[in-house]
N, C-alpha and C. Protein backbone atom coordinates (compact mmCIF):
# COMPACT_ATOMS: atom_id res chain seq x y z
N UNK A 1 60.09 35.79 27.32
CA UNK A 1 60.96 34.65 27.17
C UNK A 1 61.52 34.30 28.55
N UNK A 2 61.45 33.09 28.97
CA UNK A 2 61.89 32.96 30.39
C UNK A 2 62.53 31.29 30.19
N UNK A 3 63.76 30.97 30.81
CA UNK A 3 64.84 29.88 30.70
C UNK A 3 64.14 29.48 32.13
N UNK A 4 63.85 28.22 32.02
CA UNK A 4 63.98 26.84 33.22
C UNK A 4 64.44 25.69 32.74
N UNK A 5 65.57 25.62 33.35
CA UNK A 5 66.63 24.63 32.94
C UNK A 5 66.68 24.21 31.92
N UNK A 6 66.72 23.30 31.36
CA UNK A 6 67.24 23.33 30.01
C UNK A 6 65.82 23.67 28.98
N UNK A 7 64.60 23.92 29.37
CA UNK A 7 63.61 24.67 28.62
C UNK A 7 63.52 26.16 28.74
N UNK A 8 63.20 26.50 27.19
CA UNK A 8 63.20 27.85 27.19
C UNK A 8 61.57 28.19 26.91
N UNK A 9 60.57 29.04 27.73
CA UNK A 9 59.35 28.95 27.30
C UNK A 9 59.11 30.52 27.27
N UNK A 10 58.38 30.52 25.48
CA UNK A 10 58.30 32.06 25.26
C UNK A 10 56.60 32.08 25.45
N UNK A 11 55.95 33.03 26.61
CA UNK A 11 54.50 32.91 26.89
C UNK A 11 54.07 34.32 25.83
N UNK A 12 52.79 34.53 25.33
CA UNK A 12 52.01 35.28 24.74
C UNK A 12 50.90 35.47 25.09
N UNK A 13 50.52 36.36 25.50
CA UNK A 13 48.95 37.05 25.55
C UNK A 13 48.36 36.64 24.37
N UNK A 14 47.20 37.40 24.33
CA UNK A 14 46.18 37.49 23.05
C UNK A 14 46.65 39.23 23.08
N UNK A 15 46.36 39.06 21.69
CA UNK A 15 46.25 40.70 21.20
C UNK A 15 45.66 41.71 21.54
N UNK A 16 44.51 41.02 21.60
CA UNK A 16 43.25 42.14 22.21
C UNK A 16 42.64 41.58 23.86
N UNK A 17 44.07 41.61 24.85
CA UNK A 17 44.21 41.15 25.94
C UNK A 17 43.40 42.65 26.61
N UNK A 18 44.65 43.58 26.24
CA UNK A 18 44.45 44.84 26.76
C UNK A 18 42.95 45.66 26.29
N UNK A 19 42.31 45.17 25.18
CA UNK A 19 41.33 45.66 24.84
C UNK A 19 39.97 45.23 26.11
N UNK A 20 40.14 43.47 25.76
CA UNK A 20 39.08 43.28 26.83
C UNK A 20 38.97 43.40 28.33
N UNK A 21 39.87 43.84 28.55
CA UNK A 21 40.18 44.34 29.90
C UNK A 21 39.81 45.81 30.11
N UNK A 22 39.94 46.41 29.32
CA UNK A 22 38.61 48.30 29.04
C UNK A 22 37.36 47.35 28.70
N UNK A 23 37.40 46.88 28.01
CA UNK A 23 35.70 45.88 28.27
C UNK A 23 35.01 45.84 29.30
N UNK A 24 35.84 45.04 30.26
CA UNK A 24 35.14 45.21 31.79
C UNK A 24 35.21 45.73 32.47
N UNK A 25 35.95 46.94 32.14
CA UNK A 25 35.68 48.06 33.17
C UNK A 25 34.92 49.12 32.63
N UNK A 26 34.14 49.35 31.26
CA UNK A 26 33.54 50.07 30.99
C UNK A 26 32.02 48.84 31.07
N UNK A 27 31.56 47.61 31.01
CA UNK A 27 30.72 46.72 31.92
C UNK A 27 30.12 46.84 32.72
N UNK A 28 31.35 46.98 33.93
CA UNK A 28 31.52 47.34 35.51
C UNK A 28 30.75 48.96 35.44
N UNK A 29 31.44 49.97 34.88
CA UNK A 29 30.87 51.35 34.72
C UNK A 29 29.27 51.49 34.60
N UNK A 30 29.00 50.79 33.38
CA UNK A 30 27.55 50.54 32.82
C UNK A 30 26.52 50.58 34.01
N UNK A 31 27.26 49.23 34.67
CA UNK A 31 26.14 48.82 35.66
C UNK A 31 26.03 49.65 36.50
N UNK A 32 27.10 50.59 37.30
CA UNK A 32 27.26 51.68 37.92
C UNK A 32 26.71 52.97 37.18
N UNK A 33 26.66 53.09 36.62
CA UNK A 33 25.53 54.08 35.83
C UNK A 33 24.39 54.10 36.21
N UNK A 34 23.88 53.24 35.24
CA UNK A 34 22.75 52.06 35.56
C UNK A 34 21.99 52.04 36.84
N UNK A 35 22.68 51.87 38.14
CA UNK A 35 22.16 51.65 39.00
C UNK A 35 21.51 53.09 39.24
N UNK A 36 22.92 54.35 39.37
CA UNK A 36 22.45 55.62 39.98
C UNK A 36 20.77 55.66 39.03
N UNK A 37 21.16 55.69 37.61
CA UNK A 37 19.48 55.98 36.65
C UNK A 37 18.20 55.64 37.14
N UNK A 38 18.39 53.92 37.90
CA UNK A 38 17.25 53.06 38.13
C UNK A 38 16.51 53.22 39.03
N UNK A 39 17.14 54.78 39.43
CA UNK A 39 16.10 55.34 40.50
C UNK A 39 14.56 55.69 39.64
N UNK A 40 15.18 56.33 38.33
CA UNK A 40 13.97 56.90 37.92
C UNK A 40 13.33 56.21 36.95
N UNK A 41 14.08 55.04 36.24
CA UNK A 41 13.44 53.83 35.63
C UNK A 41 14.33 52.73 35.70
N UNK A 42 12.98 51.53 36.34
CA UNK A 42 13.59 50.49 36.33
C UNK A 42 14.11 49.56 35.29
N UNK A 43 13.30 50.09 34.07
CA UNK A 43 13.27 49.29 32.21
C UNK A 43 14.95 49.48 32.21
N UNK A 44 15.33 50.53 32.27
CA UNK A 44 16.75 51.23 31.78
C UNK A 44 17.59 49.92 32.75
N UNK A 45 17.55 49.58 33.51
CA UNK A 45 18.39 49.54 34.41
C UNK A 45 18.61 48.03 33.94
N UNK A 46 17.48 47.46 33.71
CA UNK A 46 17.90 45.82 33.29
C UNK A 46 18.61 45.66 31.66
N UNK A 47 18.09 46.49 31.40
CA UNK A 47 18.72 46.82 29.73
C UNK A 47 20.39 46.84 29.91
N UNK A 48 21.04 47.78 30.51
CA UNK A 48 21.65 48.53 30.73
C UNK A 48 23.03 46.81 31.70
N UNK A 49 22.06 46.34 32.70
CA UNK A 49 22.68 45.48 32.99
C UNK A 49 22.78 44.22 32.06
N UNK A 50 21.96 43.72 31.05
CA UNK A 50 22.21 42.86 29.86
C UNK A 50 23.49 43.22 29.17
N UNK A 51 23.25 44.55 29.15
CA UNK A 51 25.08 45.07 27.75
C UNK A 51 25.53 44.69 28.14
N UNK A 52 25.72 45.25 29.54
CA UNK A 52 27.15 45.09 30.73
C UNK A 52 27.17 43.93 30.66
N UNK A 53 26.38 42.87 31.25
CA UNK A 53 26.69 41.31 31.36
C UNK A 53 26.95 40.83 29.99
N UNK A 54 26.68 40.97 28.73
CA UNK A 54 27.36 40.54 27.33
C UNK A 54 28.58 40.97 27.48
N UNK A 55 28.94 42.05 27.40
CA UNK A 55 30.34 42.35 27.21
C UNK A 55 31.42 42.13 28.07
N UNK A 56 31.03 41.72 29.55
CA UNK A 56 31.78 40.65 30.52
C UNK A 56 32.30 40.07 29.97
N UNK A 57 31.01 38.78 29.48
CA UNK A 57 30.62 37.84 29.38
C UNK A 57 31.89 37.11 27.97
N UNK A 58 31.61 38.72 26.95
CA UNK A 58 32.53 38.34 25.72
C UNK A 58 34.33 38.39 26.12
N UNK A 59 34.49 39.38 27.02
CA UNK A 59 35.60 39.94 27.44
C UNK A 59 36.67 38.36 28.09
N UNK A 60 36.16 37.65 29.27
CA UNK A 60 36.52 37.15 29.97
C UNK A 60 37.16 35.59 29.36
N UNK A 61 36.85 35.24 27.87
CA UNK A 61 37.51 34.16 27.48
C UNK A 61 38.83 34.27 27.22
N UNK A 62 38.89 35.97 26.50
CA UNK A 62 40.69 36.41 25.68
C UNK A 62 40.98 36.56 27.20
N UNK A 63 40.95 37.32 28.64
CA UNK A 63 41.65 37.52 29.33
C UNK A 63 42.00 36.08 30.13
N UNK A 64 41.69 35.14 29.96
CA UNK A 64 42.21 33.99 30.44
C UNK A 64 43.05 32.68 29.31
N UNK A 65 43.19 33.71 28.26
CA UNK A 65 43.97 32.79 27.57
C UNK A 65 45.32 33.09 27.57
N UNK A 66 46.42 32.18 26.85
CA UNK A 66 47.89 31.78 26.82
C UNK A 66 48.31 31.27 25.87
N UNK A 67 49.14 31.55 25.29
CA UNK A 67 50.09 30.67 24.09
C UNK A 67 50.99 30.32 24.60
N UNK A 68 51.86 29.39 24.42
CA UNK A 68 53.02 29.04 24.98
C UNK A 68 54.12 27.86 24.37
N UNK A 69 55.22 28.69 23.94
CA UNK A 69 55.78 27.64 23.20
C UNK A 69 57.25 27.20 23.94
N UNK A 70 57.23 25.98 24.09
CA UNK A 70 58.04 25.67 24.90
C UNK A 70 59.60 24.93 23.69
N UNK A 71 60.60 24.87 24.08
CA UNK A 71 61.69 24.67 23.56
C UNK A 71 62.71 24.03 24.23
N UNK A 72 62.52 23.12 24.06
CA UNK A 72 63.25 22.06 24.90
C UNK A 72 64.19 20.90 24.38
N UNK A 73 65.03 20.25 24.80
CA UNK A 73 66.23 19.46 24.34
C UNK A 73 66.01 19.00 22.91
N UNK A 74 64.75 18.59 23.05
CA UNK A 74 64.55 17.45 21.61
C UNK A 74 63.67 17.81 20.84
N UNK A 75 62.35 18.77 21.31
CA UNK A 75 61.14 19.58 20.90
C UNK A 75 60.78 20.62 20.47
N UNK A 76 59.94 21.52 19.86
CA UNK A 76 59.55 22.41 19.87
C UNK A 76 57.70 22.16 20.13
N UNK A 77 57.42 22.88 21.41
CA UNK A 77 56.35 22.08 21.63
C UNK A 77 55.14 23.51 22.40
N UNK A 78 54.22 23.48 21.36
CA UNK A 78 53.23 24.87 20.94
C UNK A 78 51.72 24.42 21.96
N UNK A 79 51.32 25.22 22.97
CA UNK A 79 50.13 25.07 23.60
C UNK A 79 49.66 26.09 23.98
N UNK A 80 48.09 26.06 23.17
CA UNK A 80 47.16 27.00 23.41
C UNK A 80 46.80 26.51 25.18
N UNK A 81 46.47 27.20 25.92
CA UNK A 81 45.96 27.00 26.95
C UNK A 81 44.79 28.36 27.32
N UNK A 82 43.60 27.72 28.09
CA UNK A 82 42.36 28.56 28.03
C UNK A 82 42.19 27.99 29.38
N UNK A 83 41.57 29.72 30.47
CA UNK A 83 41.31 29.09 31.50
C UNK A 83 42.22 28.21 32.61
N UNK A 84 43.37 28.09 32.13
CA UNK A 84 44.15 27.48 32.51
C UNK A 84 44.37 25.55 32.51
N UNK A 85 43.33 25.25 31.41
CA UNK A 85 43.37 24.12 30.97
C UNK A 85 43.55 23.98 29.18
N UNK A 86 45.05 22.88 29.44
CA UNK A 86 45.48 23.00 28.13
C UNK A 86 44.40 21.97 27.24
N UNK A 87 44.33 23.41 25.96
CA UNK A 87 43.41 22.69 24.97
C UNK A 87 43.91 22.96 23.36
N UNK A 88 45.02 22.67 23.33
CA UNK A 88 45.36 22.46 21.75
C UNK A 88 46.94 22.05 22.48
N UNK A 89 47.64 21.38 21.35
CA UNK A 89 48.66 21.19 21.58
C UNK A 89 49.44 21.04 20.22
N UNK A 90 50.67 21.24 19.60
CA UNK A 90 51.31 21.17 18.61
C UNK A 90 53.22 20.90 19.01
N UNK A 91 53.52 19.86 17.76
CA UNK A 91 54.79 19.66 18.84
C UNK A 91 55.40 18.82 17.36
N UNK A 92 56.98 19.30 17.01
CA UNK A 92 57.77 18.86 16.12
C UNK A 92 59.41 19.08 16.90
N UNK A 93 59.64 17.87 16.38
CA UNK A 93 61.01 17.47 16.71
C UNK A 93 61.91 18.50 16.42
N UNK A 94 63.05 18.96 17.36
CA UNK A 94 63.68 20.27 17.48
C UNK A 94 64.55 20.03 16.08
N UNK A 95 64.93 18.84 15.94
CA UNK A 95 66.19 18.87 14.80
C UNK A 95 65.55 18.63 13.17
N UNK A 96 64.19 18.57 13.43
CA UNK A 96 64.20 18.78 12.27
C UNK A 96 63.15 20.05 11.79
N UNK A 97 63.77 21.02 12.45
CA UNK A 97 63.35 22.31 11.91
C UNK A 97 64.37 23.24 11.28
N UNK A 98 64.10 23.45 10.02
CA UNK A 98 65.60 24.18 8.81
C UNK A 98 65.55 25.37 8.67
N UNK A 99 64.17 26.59 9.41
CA UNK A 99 64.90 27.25 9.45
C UNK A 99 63.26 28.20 10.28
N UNK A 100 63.42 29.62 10.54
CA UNK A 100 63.01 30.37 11.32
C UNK A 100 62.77 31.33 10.35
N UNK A 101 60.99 31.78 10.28
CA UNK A 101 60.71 32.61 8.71
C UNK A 101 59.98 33.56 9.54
N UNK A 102 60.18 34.89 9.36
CA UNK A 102 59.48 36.01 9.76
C UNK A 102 58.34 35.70 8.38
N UNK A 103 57.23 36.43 8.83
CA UNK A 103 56.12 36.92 7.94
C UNK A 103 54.97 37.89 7.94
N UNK A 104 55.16 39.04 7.26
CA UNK A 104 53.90 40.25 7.77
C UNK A 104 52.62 39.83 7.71
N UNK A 105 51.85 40.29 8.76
CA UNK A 105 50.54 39.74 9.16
C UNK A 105 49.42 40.53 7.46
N UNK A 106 49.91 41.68 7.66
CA UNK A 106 48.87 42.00 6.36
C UNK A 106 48.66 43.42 7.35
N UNK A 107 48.56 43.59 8.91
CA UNK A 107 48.11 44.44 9.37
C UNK A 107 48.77 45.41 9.93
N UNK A 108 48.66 47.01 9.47
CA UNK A 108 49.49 47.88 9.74
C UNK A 108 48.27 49.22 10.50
N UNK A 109 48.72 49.37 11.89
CA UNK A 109 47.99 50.28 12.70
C UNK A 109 48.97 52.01 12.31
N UNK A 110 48.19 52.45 12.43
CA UNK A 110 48.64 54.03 12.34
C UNK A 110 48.68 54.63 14.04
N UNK A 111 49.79 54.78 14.59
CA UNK A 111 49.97 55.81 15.89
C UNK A 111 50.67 56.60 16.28
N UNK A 112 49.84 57.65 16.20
CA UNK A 112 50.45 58.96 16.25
C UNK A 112 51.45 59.74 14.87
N UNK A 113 50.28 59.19 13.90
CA UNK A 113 51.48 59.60 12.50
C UNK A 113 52.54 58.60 11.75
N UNK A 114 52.71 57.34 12.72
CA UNK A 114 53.58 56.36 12.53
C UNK A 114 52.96 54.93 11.98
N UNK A 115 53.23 54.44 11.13
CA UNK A 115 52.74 52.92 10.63
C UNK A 115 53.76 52.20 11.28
N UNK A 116 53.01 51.00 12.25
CA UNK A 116 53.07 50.08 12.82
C UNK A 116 52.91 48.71 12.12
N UNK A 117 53.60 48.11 11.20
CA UNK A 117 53.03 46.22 10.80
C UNK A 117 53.21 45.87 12.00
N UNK A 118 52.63 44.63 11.91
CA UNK A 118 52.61 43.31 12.63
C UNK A 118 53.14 42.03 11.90
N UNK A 119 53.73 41.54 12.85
CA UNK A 119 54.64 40.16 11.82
C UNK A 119 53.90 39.02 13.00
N UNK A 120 54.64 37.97 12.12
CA UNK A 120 54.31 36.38 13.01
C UNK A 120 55.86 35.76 12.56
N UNK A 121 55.96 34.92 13.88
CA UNK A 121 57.13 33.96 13.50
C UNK A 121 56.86 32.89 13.50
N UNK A 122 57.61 31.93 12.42
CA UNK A 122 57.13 30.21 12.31
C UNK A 122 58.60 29.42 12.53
N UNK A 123 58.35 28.64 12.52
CA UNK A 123 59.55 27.61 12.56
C UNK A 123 59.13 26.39 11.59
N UNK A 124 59.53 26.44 10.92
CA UNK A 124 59.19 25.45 9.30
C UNK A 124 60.19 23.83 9.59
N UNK A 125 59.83 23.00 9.28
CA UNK A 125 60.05 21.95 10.17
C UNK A 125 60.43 21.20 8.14
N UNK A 126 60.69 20.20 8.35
CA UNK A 126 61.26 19.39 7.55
C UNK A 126 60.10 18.60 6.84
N UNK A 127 58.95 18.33 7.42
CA UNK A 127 57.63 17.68 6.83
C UNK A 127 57.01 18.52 6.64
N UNK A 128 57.09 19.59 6.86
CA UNK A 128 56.23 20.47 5.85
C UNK A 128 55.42 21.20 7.16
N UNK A 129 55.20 20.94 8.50
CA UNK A 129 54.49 21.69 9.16
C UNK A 129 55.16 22.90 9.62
N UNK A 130 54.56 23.60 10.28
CA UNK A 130 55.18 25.10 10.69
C UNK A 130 54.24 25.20 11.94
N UNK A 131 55.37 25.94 12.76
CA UNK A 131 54.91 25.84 14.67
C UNK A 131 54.84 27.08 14.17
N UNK A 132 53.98 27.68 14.90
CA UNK A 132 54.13 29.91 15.40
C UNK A 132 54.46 29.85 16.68
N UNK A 133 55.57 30.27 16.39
CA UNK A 133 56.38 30.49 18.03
C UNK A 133 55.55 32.04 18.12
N UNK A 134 55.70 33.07 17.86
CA UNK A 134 55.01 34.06 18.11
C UNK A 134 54.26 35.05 17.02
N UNK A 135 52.76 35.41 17.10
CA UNK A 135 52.35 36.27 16.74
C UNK A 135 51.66 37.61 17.37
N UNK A 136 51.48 38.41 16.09
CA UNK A 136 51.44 39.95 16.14
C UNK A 136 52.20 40.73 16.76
N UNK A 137 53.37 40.41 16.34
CA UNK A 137 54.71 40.99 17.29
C UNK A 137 54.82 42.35 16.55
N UNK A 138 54.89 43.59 17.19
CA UNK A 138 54.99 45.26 16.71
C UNK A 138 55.78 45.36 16.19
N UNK A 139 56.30 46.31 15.27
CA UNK A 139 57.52 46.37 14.56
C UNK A 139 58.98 45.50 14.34
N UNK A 140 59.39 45.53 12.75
CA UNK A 140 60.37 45.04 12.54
C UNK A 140 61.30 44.53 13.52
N UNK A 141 61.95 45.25 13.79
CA UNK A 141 63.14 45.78 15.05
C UNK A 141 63.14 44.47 16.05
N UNK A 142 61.81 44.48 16.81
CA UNK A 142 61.41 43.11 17.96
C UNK A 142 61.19 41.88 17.21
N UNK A 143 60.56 41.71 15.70
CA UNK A 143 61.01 40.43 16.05
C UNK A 143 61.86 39.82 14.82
N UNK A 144 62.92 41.11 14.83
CA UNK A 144 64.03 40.29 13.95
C UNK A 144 64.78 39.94 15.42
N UNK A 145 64.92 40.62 16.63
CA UNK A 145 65.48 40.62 17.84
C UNK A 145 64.77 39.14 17.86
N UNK A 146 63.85 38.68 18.32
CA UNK A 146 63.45 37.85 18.98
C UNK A 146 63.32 36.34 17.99
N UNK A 147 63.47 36.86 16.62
CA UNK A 147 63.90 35.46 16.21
C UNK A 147 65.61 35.15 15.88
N UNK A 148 66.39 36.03 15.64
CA UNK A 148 67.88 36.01 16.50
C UNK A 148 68.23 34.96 17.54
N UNK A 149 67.24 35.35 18.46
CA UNK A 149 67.52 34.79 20.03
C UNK A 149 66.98 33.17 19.61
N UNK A 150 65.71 33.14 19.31
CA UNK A 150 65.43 31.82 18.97
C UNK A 150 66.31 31.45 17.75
N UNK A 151 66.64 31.45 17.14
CA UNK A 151 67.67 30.97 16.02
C UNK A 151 68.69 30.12 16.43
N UNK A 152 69.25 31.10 17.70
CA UNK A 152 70.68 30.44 18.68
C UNK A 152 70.56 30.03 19.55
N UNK A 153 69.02 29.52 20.08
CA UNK A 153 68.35 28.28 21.12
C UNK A 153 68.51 27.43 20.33
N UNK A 154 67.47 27.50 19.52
CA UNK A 154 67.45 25.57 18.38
C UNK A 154 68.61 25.72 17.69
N UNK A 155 69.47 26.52 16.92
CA UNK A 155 70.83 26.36 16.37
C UNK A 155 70.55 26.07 15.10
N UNK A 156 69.53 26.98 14.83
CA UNK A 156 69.03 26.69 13.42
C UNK A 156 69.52 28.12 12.11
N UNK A 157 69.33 28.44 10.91
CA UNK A 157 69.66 29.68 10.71
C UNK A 157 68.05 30.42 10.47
N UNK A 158 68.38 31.85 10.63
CA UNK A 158 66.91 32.53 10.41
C UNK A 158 66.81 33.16 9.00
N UNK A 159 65.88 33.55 8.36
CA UNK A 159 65.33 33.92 7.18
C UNK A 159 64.06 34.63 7.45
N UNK A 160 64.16 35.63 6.91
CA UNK A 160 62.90 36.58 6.18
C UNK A 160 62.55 36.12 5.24
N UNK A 161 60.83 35.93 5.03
CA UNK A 161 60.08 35.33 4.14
C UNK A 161 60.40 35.89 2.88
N UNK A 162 60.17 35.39 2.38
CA UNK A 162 60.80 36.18 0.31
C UNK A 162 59.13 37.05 0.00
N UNK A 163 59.17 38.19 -0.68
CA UNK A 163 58.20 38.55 -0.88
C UNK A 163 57.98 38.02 -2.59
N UNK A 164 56.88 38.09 -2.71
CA UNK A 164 56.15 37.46 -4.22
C UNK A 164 56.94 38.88 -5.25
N UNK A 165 57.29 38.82 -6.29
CA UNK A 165 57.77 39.90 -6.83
C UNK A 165 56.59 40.47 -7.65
N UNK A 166 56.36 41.68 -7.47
CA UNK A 166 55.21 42.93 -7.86
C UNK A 166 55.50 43.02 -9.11
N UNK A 167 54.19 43.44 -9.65
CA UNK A 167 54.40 44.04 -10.86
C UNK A 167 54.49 44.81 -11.56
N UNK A 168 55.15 46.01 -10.24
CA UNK A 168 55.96 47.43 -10.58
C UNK A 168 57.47 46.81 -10.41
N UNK A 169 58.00 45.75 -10.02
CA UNK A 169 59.58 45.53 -9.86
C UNK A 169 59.91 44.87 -11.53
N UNK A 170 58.69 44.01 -11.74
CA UNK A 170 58.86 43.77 -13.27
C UNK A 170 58.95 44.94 -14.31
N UNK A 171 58.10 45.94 -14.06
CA UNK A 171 58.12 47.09 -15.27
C UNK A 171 59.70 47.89 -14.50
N UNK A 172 60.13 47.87 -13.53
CA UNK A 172 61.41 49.10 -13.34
C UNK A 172 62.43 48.39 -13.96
N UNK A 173 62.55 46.80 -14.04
CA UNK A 173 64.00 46.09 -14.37
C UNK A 173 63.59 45.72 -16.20
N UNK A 174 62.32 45.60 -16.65
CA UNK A 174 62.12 45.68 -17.88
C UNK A 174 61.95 46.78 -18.70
């Protein structure tokens, strides 16, 4: 989250930023392998440099991407950017957004013994669209913190999504 003057712009990686980045250095490795082998066959060595160049190749789109949602006097204003040329754009009027909804992604990592969800945050707007100010944010904790903070930028109130009621909460109260 970073304030320039009266805009507040919260930037996001991709998720699997940090993944494709061991991508190309196990790529990079390959080919370095590869080379020492191609002493004793040359077949291996072009093989060997194809993986490597696919998995560059796949790696290098997520490490040049950006989300970025900017928050500004009158706006709430959402851009994918790739490469460093903006290519999506999404944008609803600051005042008419009613309220700020956490929501679990569905996806829960196990580390080190510990379950990890993942949430997303929206900003639900008055016509019915919804901005994602941020997703796959790690545990509870960060982004009840971080939609707090956005809550008392736009001056809006925040809410946790309602869950659908189960049909073990029906058999305990019946």
């Amino acid at each position: 989250m970073e304030i320039c003057g009266a805009t507040t712009i919260i930037r996001q990686r991709p998720i699997l930023y940090d993944f494709c980045l061991w991508m190309m250095g196990a790529s990079l490795l390959i080919v370095i392998i590869a080379s020492v082998i191609s002493i004793i066959k040359a077949e291996f060595y072009l093989f060997a440099f194809g993986v490597a160049f696919l998995i560059f190749a796949l790696a290098i789109p997520t490490i040049f991407s950006m989300k970025e949602v900017h928050i500004t006097r009158d706006y709430l204003i959402r851009k994918n950017i790739r490469f460093g040329i903006l290519r999506d754009i999404e944008q609803v009027r600051r005042n008419s957004v009613n309220e700020l909804v956490t929501k679990s992604t569905g996806y829960t990592i196990y580390v080190g013994g510990q379950a990890r969800k993942y949430y997303n945050l929206f900003a639900k707007s008055e016509c019915g669209r919804d901005i994602l100010i941020a997703d796959f944010i790690p545990g509870f904790g960060v982004v009840e913190q971080l939609r707090k903070r956005v809550s008392l930028i736009i001056g809006r109130r925040a809410r946790q999504a309602k869950k659908s009621p189960s049909r073990l909460d029906s058999l305990e109260k019946g």
